[in-house]
Protein backbone atom coordinates (compact mmCIF):
# COMPACT_ATOMS: atom_id res chain seq x y z
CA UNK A 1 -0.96 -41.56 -11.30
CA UNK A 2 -4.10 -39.93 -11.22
CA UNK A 3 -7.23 -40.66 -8.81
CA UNK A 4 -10.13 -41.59 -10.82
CA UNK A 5 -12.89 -39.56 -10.69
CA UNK A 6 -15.12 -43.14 -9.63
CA UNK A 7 -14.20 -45.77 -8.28
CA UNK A 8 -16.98 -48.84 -7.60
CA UNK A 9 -15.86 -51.79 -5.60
CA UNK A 10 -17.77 -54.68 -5.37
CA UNK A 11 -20.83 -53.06 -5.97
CA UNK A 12 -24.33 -55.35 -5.14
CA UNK A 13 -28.08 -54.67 -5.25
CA UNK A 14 -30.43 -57.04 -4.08
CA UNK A 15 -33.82 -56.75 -4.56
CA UNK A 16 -35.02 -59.70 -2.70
CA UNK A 17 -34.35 -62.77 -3.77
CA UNK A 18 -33.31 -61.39 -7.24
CA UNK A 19 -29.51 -59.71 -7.36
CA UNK A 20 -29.67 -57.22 -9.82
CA UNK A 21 -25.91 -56.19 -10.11
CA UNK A 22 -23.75 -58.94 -8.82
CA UNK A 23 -20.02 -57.93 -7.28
CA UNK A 24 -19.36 -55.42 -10.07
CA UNK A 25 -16.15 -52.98 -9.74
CA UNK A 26 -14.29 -50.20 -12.27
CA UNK A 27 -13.39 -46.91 -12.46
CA UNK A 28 -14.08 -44.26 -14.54
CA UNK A 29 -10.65 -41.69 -15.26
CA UNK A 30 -10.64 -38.15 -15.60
CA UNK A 31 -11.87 -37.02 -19.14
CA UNK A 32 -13.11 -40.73 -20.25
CA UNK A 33 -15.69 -41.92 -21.48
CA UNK A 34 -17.49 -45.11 -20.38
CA UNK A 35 -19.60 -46.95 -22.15
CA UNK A 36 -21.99 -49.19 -19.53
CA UNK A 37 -23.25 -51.98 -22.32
CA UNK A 38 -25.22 -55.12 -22.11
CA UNK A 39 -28.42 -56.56 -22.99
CA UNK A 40 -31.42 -55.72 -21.87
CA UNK A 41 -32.12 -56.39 -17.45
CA UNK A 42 -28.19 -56.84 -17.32
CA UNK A 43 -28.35 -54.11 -14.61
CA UNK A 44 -26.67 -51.12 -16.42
CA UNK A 45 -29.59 -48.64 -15.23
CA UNK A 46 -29.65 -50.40 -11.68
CA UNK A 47 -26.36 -49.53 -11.77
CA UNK A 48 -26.48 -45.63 -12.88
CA UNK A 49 -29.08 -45.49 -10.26
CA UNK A 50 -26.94 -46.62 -7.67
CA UNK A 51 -23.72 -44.18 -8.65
CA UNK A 52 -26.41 -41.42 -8.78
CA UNK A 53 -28.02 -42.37 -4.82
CA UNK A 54 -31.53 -43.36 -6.57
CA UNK A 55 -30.28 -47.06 -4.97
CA UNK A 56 -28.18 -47.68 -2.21
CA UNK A 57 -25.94 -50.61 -2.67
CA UNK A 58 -26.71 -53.52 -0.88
CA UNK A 59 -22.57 -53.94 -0.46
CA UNK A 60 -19.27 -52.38 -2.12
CA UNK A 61 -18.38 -48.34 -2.34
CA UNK A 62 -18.71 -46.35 -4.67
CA UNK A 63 -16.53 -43.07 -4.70
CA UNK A 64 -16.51 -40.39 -6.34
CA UNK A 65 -12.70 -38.73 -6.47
CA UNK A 66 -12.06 -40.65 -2.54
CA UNK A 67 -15.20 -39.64 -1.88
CA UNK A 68 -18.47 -42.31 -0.53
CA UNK A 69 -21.19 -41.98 -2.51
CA UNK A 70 -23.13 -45.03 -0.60
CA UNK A 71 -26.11 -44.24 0.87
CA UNK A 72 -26.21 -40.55 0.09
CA UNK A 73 -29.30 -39.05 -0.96
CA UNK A 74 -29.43 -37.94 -4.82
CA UNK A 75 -29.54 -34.24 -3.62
CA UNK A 76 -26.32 -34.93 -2.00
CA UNK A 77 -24.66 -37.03 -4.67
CA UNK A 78 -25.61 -34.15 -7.53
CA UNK A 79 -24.37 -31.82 -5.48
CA UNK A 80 -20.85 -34.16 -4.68
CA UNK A 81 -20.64 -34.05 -8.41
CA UNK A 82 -22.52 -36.39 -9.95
CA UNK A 83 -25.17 -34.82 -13.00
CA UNK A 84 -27.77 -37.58 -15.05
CA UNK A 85 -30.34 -38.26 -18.12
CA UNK A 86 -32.96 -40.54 -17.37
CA UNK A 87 -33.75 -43.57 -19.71
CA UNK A 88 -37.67 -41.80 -19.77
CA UNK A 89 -37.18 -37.97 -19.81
CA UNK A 90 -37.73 -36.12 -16.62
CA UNK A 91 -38.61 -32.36 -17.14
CA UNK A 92 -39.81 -30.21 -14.55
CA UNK A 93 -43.56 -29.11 -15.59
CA UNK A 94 -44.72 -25.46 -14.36
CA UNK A 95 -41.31 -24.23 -15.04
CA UNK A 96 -40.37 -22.89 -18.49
CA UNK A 97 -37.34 -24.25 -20.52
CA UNK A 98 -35.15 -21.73 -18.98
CA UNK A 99 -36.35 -22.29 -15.36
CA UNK A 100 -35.80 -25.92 -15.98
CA UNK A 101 -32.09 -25.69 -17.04
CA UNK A 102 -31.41 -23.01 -14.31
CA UNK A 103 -32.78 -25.54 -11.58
CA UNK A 104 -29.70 -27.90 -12.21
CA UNK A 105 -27.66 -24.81 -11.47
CA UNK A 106 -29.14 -24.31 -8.34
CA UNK A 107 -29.26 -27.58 -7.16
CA UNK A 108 -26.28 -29.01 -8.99
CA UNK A 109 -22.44 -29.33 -8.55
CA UNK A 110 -21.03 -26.06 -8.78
CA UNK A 111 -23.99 -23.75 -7.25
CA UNK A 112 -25.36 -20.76 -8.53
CA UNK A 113 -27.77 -17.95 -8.45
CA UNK A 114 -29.43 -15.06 -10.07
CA UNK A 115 -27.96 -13.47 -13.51
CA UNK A 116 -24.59 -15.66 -13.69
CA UNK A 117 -26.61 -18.74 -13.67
CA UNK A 118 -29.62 -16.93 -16.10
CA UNK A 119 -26.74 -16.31 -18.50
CA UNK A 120 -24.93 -19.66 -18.26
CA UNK A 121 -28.35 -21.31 -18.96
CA UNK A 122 -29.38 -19.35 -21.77
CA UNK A 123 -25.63 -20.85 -23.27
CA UNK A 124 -26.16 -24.07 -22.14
CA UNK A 125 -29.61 -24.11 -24.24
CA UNK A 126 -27.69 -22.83 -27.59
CA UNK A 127 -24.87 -25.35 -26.73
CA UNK A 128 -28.02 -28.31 -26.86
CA UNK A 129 -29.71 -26.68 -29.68
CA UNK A 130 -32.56 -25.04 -28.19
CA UNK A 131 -31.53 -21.20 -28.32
CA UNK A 132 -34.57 -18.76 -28.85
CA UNK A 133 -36.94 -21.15 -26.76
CA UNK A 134 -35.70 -20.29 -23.40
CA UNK A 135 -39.40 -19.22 -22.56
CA UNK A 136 -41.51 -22.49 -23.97
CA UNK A 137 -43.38 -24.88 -21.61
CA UNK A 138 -41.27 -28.10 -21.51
CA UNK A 139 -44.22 -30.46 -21.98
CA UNK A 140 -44.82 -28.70 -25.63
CA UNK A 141 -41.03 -29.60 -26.79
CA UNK A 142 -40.59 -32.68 -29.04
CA UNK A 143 -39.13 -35.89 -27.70
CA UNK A 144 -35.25 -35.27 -28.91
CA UNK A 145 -35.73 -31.31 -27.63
CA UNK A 146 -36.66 -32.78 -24.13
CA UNK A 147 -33.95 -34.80 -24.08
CA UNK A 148 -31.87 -31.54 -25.31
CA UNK A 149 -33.61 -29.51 -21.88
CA UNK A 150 -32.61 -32.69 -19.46
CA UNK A 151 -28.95 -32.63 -20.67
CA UNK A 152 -28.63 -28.90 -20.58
CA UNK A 153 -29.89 -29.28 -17.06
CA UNK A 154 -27.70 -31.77 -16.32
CA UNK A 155 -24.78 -29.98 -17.07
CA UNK A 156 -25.90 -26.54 -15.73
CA UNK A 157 -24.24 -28.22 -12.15
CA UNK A 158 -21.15 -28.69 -14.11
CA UNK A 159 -20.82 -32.09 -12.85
CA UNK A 160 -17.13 -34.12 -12.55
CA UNK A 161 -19.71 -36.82 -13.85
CA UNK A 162 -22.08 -37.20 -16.14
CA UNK A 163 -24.31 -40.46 -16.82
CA UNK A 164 -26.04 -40.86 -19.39
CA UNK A 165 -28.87 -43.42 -19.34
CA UNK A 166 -29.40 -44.35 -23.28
CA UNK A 167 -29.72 -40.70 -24.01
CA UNK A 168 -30.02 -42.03 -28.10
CA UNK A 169 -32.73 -44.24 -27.47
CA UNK A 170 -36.00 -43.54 -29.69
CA UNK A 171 -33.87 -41.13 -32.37
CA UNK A 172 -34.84 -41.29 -36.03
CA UNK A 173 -31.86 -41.45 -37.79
CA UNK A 174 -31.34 -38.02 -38.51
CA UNK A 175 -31.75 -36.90 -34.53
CA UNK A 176 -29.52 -39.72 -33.79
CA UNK A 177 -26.22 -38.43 -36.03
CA UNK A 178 -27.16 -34.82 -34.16
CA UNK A 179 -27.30 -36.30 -30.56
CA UNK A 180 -24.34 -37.95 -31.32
CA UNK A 181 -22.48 -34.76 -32.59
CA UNK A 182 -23.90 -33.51 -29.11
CA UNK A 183 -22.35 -35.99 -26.94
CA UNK A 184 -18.91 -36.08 -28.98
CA UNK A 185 -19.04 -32.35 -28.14
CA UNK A 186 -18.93 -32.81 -24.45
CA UNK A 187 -16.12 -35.13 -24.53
CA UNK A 188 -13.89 -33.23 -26.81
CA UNK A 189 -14.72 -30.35 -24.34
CA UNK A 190 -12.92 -32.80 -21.53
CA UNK A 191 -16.42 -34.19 -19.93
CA UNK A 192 -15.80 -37.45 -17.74
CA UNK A 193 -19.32 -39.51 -19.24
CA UNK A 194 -20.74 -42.91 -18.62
CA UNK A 195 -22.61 -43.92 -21.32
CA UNK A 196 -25.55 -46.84 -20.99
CA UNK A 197 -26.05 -47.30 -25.04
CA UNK A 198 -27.52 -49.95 -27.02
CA UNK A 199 -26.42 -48.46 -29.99
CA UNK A 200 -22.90 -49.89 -31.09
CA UNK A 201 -21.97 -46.95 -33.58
CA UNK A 202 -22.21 -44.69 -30.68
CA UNK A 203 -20.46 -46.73 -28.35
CA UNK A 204 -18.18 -47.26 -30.97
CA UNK A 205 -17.51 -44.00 -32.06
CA UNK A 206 -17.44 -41.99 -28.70
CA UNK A 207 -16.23 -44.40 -25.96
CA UNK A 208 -12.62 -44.83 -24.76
CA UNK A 209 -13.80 -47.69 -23.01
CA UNK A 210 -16.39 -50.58 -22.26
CA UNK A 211 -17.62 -52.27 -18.89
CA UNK A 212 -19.82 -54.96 -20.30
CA UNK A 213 -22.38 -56.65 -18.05
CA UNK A 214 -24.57 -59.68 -18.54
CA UNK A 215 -27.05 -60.64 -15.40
CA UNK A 216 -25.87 -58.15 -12.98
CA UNK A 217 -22.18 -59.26 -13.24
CA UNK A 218 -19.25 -57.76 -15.31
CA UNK A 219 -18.61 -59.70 -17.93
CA UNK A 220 -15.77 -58.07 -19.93
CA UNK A 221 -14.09 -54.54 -20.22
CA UNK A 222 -11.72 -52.91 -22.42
CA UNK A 223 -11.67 -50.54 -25.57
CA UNK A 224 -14.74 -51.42 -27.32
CA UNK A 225 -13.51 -53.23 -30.68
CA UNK A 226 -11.85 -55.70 -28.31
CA UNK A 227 -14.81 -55.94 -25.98
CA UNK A 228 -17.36 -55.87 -28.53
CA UNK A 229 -15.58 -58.69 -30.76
CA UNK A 230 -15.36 -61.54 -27.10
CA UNK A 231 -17.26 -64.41 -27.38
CA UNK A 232 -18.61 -64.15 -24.16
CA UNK A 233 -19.76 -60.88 -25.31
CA UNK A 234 -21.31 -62.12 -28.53
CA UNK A 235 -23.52 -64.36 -26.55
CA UNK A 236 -25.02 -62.30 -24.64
CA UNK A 237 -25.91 -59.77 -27.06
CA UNK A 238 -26.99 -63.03 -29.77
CA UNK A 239 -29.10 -64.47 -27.38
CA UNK A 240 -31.36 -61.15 -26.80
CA UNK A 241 -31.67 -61.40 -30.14
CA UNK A 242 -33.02 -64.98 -30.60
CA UNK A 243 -35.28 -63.95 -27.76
CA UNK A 244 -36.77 -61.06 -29.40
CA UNK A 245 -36.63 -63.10 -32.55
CA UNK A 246 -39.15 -65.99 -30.64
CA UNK A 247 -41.01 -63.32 -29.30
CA UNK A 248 -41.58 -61.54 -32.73
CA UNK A 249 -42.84 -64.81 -34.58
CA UNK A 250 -45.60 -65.23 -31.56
C-alpha cells in the first residue's frame, strides 16, 4: 500500500484558552483531492496554516511522505514540498508578474534558476490564463488574475502538495466555472490538493474526498455525497445559516 503523501495525527492548536483545532487526524493519498469543509471558525484555515508551518501545532505530527512537518519554518515546509493560496491574495509588490511566479521556483519544492525556471514560468502563466502579461505590475491585475499569479506561483515549486485556502471565494459566476476548470485541470494532471471550499458544487465536482470539521474537531469524512448528506453535517452547515439569517434581519 502506498504512503500517503500527509499524514496528521492528532493535530491541536491552542490559542489560549480557545482550542482552535481539537485532536484532528487524516491523510491525504497520492493524486487526491481533499476537500477541508466546514462552517465558518471551524478551523479549516488554522489548519492549512499549520500543514504549511504558518502555526506550529500545539500537539500531534504532521508528515509529509514520513516526513515532520511540526515546527518547521514555512521556508522549510515549501521547500519539503508543501506549495499554498491564501484565503486574501498575497502577491509580491515591486516584482512584475513574471518575477512573482519565478520566486516560487526559487524558493519552492523543486529549485530552480535562471532560463529553465524563466521558461517554466512564462508556461505556468499561460497554463493560469495570464500569457502575454508576464511583464505587468501585480497590484494592477484584477482580483481573479491575482489569484491566477498566486497559484501559478504556487506551483512554480512543483509541490507534492498543494492547499488551497478557498481559492473560489469572491468569483462572479462566470470566473467561478473558469477557476473551477483551473483546478479540475491540476487534478486530472495528477496534483495531490487540499481544498478549503465553501462552495458545494466545487467540492462536489472536484473532490475525491471530504474531512469535515465543526469547532476545531473532525466531524465526519468520506466521499462528499455521503459526507455532505450526515446529519451531523447538516447541522452544522444549517445553523451558520440561521446565524447569518438573525444577523441579516438586525
Amino acid at each position: 500500500m502506498t504512503a500517503p503523501v500527509l499524514q496528521a495525527e492528532g493535530v491541536v492548536k491552542r490559542f489560549g484558552g480557545l482550542t482552535a483545532v481539537n485532536a484532528v487526524s487524516f491523510t491525504v493519498a497520492e493524486h487526491e483531492v481533499l476537500g477541508l469543509i466546514g462552517p465558518n471558525g471551524s478551523g479549516k484555515t488554522t489548519m492549512i496554516n499549520l500543514i504549511s508551518g504558518a502555526l506550529t501545532p500545539s500537539a500531534g505530527t504532521i508528515r509529509l511522505r514520513g516526513r515532520p512537518l511540526s515546527g518547521l519554518r514555512p521556508d522549510r515546509v515549501a521547500q519539503a514540498g508543501v506549495g499554498r493560496t491564501f484565503q486574501l491574495v498575497r502577491v509580491l509588490p515591486g516584482l512584475s508578474v513574471l518575477e512573482n511566479v519565478m520566486a516560487g521556483g526559487v524558493f519552492g519544492h523543486r529549485r530552480a534558476w535562471g532560463p529553465a525556471l524563466e521558461a517554466e514560468a512564462r508556461t505556468l502563466l499561460q497554463r493560469v490564463g495570464l500569457g502575454g502579461r508576464e511583464g505587468e505590475a501585480p497590484e494592477q491585475l484584477t482580483y481573479i488574475d491575482q489569484k491566477r499569479l498566486e497559484l501559478a506561483r504556487a506551483l512554480a515549486g512543483d509541490p507534492a502538495l498543494l492547499l488551497l485556502d478557498e481559492w473560489l471565494a469572491g468569483l462572479n459566476p462566470t470566473e467561478l466555472q473558469t477557476g473551477i476548470a483551473l483546478i479540475a485541470g491540476l487534478r486530472d494532471e495528477g496534483r495531490t490538493i487540499i481544498l478549503v471550499e465553501h462552495v458545494m458544487h466545487a467540492i462536489r465536482s472536484l473532490c475525491d474526498r471530504c474531512v469535515v470539521m465543526n469547532s476545531g474537531s473532525r466531524i465526519a469524512e468520506g466521499p462528499p455525497a455521503q459526507v455532505l448528506s450526515e446529519p451531523e453535517v447538516v447541522r452544522a452547515y444549517l445553523g451558520e445559516a440561521e446565524e447569518e439569517e438573525r444577523e441579516a434581519a438586525g
